[in-house]
Every structure is written in structure tokens, then in C-alpha cells.
PDB file of N, CA and C in Angstrom:
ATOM      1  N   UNK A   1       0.824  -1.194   0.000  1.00  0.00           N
ATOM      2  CA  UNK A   1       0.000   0.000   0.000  1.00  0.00           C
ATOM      3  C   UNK A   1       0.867   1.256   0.000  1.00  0.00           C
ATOM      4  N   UNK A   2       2.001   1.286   0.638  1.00  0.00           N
ATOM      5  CA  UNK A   2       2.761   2.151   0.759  1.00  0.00           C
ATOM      6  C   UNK A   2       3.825   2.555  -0.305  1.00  0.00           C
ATOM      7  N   UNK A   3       3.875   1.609  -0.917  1.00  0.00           N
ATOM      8  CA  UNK A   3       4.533   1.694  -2.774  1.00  0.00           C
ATOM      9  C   UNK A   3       3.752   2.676  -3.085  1.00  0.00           C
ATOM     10  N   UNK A   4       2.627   1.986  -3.379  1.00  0.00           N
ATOM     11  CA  UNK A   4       1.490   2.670  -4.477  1.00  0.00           C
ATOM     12  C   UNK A   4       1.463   3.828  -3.729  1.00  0.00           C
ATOM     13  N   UNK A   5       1.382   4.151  -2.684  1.00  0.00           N
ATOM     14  CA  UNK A   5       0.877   5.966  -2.477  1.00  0.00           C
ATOM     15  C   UNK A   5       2.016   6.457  -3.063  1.00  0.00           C
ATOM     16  N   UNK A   6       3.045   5.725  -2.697  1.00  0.00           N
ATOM     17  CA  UNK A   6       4.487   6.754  -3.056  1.00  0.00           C
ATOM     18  C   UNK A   6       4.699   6.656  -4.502  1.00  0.00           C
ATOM     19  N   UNK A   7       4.842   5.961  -5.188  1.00  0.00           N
ATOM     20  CA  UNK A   7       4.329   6.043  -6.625  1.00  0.00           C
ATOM     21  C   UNK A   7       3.617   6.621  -7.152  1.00  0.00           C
ATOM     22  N   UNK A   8       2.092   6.765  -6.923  1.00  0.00           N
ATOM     23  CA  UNK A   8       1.409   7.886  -7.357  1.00  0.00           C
ATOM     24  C   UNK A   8       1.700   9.365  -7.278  1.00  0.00           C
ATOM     25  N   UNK A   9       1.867   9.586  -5.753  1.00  0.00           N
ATOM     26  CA  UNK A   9       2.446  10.838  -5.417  1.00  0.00           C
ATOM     27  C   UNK A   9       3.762  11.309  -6.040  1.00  0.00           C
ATOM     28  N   UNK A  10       4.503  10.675  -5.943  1.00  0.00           N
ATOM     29  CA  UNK A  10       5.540  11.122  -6.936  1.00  0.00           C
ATOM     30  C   UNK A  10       5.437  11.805  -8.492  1.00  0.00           C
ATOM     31  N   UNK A  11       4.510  11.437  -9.050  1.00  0.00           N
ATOM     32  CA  UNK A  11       3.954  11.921 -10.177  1.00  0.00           C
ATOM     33  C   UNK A  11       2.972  13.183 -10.369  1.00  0.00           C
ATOM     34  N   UNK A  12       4.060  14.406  -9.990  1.00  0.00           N
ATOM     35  CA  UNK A  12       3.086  15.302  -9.465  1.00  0.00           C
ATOM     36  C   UNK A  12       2.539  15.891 -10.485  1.00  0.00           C
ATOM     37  N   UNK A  13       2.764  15.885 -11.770  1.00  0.00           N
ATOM     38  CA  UNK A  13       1.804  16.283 -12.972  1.00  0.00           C
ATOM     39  C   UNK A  13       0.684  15.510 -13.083  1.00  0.00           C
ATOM     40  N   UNK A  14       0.575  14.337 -12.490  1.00  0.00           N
ATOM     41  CA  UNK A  14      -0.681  13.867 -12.439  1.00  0.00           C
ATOM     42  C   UNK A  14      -1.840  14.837 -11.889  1.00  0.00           C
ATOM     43  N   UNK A  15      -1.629  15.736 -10.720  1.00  0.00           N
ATOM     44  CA  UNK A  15      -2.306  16.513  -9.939  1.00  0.00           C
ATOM     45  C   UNK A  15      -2.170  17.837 -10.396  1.00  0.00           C
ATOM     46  N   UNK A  16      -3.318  18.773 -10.380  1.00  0.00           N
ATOM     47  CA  UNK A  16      -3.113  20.104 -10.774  1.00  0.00           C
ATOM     48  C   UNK A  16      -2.460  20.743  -9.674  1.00  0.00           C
ATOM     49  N   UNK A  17      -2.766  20.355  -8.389  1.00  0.00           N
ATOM     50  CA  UNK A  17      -2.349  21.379  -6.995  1.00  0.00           C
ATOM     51  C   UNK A  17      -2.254  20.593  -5.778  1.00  0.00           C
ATOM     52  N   UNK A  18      -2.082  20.965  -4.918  1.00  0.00           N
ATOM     53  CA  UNK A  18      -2.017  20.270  -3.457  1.00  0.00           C
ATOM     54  C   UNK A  18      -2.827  19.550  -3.110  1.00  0.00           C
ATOM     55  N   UNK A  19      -4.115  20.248  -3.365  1.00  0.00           N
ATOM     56  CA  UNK A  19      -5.715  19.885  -2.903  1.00  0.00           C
ATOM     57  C   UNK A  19      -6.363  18.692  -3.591  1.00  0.00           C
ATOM     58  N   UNK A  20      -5.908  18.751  -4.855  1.00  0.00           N
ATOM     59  CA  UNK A  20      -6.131  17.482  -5.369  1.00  0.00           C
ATOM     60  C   UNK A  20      -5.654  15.995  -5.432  1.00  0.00           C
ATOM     61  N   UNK A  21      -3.996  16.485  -4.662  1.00  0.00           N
ATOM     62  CA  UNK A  21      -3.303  15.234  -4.373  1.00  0.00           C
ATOM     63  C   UNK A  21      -4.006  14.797  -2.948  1.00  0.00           C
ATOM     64  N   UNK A  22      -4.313  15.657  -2.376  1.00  0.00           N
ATOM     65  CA  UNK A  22      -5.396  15.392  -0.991  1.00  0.00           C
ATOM     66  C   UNK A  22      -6.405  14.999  -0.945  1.00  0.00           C
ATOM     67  N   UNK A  23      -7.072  14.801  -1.666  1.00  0.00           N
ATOM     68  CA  UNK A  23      -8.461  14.440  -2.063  1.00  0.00           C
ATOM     69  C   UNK A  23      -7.994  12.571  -2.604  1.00  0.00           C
ATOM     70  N   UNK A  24      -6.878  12.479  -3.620  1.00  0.00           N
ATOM     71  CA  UNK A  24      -6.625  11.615  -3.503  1.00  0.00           C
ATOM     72  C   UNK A  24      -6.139  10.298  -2.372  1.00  0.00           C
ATOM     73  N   UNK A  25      -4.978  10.995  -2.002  1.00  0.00           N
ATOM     74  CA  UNK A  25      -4.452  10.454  -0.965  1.00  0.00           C
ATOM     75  C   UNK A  25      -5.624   9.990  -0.060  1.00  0.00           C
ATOM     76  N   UNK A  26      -6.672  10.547   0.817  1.00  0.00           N
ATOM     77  CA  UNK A  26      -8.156  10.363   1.292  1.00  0.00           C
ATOM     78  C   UNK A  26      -8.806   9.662   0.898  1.00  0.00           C
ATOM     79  N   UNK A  27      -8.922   9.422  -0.722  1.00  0.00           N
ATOM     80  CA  UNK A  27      -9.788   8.383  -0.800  1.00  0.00           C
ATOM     81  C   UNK A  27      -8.866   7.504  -1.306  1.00  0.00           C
ATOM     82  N   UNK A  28      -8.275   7.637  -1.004  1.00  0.00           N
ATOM     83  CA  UNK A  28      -6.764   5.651  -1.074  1.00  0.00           C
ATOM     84  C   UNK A  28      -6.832   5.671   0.267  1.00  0.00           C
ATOM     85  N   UNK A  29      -6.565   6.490   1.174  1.00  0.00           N
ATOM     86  CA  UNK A  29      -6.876   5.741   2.795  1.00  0.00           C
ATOM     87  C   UNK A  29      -8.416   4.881   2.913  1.00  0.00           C
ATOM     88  N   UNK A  30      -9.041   5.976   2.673  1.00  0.00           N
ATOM     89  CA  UNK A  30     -10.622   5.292   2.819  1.00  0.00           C
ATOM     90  C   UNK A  30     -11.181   3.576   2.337  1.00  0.00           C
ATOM     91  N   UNK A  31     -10.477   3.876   0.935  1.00  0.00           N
ATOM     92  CA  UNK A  31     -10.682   2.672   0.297  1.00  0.00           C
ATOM     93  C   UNK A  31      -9.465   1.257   1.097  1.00  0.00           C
ATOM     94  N   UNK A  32      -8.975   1.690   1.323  1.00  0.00           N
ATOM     95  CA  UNK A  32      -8.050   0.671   2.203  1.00  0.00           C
ATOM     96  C   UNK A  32      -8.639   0.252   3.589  1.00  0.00           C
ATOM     97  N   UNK A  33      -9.082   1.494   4.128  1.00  0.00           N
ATOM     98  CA  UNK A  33      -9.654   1.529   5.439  1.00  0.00           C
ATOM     99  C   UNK A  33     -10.603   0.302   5.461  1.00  0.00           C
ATOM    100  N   UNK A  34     -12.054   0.596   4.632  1.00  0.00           N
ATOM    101  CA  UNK A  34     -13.166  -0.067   4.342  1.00  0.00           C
ATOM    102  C   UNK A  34     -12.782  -1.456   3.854  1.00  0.00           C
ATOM    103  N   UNK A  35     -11.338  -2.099   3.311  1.00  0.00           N
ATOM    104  CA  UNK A  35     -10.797  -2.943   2.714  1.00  0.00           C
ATOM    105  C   UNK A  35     -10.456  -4.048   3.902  1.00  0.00           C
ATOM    106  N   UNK A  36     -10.371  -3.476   5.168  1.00  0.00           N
ATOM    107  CA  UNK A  36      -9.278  -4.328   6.006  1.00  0.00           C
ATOM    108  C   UNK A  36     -10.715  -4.013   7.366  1.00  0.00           C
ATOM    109  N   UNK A  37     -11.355  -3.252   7.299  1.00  0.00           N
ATOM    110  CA  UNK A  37     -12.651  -2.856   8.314  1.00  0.00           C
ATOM    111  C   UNK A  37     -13.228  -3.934   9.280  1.00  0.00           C
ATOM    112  N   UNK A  38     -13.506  -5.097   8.069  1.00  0.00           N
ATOM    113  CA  UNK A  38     -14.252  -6.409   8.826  1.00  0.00           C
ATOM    114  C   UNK A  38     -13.394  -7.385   9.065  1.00  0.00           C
ATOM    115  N   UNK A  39     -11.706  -7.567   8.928  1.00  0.00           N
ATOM    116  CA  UNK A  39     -10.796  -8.459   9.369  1.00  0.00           C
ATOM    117  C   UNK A  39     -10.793  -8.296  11.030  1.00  0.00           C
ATOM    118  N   UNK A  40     -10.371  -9.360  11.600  1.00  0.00           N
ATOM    119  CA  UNK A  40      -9.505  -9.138  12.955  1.00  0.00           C
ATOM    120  C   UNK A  40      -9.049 -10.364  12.925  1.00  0.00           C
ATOM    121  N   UNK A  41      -8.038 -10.251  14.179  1.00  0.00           N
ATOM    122  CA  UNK A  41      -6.596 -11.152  14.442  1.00  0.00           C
ATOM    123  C   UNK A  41      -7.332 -12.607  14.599  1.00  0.00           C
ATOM    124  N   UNK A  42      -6.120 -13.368  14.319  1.00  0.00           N
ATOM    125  CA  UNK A  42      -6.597 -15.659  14.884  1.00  0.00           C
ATOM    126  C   UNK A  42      -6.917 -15.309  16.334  1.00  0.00           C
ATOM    127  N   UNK A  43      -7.910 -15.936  16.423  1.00  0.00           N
ATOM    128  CA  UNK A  43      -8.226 -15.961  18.140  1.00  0.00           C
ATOM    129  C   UNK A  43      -9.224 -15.075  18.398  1.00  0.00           C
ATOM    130  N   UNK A  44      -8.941 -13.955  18.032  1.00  0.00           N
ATOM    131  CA  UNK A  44     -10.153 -12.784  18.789  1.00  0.00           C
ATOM    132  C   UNK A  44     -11.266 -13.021  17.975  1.00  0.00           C
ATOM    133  N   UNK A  45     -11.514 -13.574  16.715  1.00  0.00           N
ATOM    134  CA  UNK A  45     -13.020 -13.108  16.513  1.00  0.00           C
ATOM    135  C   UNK A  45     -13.558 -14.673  17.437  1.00  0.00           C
ATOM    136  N   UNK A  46     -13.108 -15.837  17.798  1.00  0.00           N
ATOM    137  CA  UNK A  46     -13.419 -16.566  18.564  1.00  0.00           C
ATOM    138  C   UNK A  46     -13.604 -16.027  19.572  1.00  0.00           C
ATOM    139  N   UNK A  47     -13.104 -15.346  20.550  1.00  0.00           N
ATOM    140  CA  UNK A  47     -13.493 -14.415  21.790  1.00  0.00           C
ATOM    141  C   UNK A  47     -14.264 -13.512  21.760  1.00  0.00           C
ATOM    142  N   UNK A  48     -14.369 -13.259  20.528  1.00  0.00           N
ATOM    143  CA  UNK A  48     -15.669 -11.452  20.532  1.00  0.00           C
ATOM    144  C   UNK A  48     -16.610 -11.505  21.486  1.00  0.00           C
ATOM    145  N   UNK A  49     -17.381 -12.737  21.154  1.00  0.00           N
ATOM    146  CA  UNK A  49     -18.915 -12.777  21.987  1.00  0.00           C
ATOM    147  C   UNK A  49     -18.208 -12.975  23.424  1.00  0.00           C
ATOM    148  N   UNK A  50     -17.261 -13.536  23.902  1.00  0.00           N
ATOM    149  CA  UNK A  50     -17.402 -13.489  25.742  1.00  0.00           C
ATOM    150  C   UNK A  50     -16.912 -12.018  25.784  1.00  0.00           C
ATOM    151  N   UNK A  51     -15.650 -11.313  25.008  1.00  0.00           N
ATOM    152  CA  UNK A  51     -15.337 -10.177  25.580  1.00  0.00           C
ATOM    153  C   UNK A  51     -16.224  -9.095  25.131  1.00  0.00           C
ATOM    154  N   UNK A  52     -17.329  -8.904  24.288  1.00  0.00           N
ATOM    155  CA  UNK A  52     -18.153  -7.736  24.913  1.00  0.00           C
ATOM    156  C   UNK A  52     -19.303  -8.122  25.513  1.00  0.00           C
ATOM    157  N   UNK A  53     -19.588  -9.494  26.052  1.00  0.00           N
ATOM    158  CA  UNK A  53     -20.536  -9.856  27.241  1.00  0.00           C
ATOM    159  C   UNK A  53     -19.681  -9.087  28.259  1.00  0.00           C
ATOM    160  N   UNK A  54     -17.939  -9.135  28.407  1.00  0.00           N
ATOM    161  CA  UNK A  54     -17.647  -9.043  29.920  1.00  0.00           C
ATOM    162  C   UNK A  54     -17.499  -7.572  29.834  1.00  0.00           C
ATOM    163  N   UNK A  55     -17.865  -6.719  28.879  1.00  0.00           N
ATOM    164  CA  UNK A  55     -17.867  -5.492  28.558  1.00  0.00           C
ATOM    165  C   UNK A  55     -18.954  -4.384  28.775  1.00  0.00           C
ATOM    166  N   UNK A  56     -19.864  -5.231  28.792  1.00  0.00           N
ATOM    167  CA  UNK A  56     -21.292  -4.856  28.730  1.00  0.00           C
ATOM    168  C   UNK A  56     -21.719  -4.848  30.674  1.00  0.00           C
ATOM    169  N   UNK A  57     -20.880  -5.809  30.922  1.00  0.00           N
ATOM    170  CA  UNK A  57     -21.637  -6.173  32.160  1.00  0.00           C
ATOM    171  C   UNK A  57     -20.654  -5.056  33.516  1.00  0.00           C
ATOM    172  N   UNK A  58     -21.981  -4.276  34.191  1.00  0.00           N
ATOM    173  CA  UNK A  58     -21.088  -3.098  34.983  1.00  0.00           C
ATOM    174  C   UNK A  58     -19.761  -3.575  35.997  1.00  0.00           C
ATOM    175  N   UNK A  59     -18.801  -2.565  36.291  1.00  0.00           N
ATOM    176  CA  UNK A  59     -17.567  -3.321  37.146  1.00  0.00           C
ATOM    177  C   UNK A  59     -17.903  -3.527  38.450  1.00  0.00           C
ATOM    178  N   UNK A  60     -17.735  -4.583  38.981  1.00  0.00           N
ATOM    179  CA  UNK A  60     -18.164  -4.965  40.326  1.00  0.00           C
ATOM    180  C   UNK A  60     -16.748  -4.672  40.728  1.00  0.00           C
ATOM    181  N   UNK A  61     -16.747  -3.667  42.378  1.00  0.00           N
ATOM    182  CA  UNK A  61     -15.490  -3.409  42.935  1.00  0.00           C
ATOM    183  C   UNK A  61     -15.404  -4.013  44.364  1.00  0.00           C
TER     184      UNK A  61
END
């Protein structure tokens, strides 16, 4: 992922101005973001359901 931004960006005639390399850059985060959104680590999505049961439930002191 980090090629490709730097690759693109490097090509600054691609872009008329700042604002537009920003607009880019934003929606290459976004689209990456939304890309990786519903993954999580080996193990935890097996734990999800006990750890926000023990999350949910108030702290007894």
C-alpha cells in the first residue's frame, strides 16, 4: 500500500495542486480503510462474543 501511495504521489503532474493530491491520498486511505474494516486477528473473533458480554456487564469493585 505504501509503494502505491508513493508512486502515485511522486507523479506530481498527475495533480493540478495540493488539494487534489489530498483528495486523492483520502480516498486511497478510505478505500483501504473499508478494505481491512471487517478483518480481525486468529483468536479474537473466537473471543468477541465473551469479551463484549464481559464489557457490557457493569464493574463490580
Amino acid at each position: 500500500f505504501n509503494k502505491q501511495i508513493k508512486k502515485y504521489s511522486h507523479r506530481k503532474e498527475q495533480f493540478q495542486n495540493e488539494e487534489s493530491m489530498e483528495r486523492f491520498l483520502v480516498s486511497s486511505f478510505d478505500t483501504y480503510n473499508q478494505k481491512f474494516l471487517g478483518r480481525s486477528h486468529k483468536g479474537f473473533q473466537q473471543a468477541e462474543g465473551e469479551l463484549e458480554q464481559m464489557l457490557s456487564q457493569p464493574m463490580e469493585n
